[in-house]
Protein backbone atom coordinates (compact mmCIF):
# COMPACT_ATOMS: atom_id res chain seq x y z
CA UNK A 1 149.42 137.47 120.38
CA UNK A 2 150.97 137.16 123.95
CA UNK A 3 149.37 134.13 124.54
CA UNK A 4 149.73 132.59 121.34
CA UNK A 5 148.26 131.94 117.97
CA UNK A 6 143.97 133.11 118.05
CA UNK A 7 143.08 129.60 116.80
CA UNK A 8 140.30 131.61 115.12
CA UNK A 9 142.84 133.68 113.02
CA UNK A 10 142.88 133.92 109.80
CA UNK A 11 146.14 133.17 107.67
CA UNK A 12 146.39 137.00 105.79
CA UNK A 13 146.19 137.82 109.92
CA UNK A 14 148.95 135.32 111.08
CA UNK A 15 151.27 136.49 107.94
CA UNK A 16 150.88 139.76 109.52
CA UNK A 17 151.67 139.27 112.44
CA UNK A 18 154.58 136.84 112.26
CA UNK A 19 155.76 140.01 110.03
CA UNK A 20 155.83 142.51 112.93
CA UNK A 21 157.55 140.18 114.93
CA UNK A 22 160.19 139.58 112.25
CA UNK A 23 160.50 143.78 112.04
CA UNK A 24 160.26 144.12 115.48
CA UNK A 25 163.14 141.49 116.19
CA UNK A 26 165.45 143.12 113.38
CA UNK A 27 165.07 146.10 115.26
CA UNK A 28 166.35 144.96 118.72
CA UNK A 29 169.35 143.09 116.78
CA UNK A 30 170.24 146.20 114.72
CA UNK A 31 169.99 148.36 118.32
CA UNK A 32 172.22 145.31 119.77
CA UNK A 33 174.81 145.58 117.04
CA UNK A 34 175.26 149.45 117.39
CA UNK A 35 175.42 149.32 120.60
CA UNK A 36 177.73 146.61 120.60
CA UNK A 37 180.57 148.12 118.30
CA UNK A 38 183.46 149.74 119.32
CA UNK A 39 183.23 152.73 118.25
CA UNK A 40 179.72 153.59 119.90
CA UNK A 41 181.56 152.00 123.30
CA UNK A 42 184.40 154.60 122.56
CA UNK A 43 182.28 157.31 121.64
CA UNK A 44 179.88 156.47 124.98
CA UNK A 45 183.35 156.74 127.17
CA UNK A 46 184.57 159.77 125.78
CA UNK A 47 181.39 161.48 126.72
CA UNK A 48 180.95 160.32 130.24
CA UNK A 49 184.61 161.57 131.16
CA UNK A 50 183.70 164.87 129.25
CA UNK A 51 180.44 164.79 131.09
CA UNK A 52 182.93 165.08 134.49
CA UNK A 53 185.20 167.74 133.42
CA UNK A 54 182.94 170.10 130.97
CA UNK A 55 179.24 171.33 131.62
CA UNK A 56 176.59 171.03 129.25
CA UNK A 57 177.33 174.65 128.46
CA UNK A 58 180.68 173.90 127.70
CA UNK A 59 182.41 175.90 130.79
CA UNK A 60 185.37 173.72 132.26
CA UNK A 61 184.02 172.31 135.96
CA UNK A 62 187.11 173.18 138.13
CA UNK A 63 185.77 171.45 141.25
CA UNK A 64 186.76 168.12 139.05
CA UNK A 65 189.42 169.70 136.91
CA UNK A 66 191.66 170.94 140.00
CA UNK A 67 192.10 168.19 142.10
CA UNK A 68 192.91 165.90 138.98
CA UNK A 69 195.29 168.37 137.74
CA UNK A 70 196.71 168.65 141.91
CA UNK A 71 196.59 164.56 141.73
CA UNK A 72 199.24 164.82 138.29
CA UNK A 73 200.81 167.48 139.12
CA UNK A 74 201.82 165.37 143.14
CA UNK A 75 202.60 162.13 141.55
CA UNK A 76 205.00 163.81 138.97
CA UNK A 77 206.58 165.64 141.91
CA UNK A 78 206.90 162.07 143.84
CA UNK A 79 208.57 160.72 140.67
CA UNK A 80 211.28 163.64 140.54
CA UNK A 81 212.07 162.94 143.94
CA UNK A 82 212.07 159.61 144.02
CA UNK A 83 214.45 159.79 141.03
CA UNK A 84 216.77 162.31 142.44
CA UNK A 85 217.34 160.11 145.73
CA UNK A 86 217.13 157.10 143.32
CA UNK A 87 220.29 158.26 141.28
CA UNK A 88 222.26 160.30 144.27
């Protein structure tokens, strides 16, 4: 049916197949509207940051972890100061 109607067809045939189309495109908007909700978008975020900081196994991956942690840990130092000279 990719290039159209078999003008030879019969009806019971054409029922059918305008039927598999119909399922077919219910399908694609169902997989569109899960895909589309907020939730799944959430739930697809949370797992590609998890997929940077744990392994499959589930062992942290330090050579992400520590220079995130090193990144907090010098921007909360550069606040302090900046505070302290801030306020003096």
């Amino acid at each position: 049916m990719a290039d159209g109607p078999d003008p030879n067809a019969k009806p019971a045939d054409l029922v059918d197949d305008i039927e598999q189309v119909r399922e077919r495109l219910a399908a694609t908007i169902d997989q569109l509207v899960h895909r589309t909700k907020p939730a799944t978008i959430a739930r697809r975020g949370v797992a590609g940051v998890k997929a940077k900081f744990v392994n499959p196994d589930g062992s942290p991956r330090f050579e992400t972890i520590l220079p995130v942690a090193g990144g907090v840990v010098a921007f909360v130092g550069l606040v302090v100061v900046i505070r302290k000279l801030v306020n003096d």
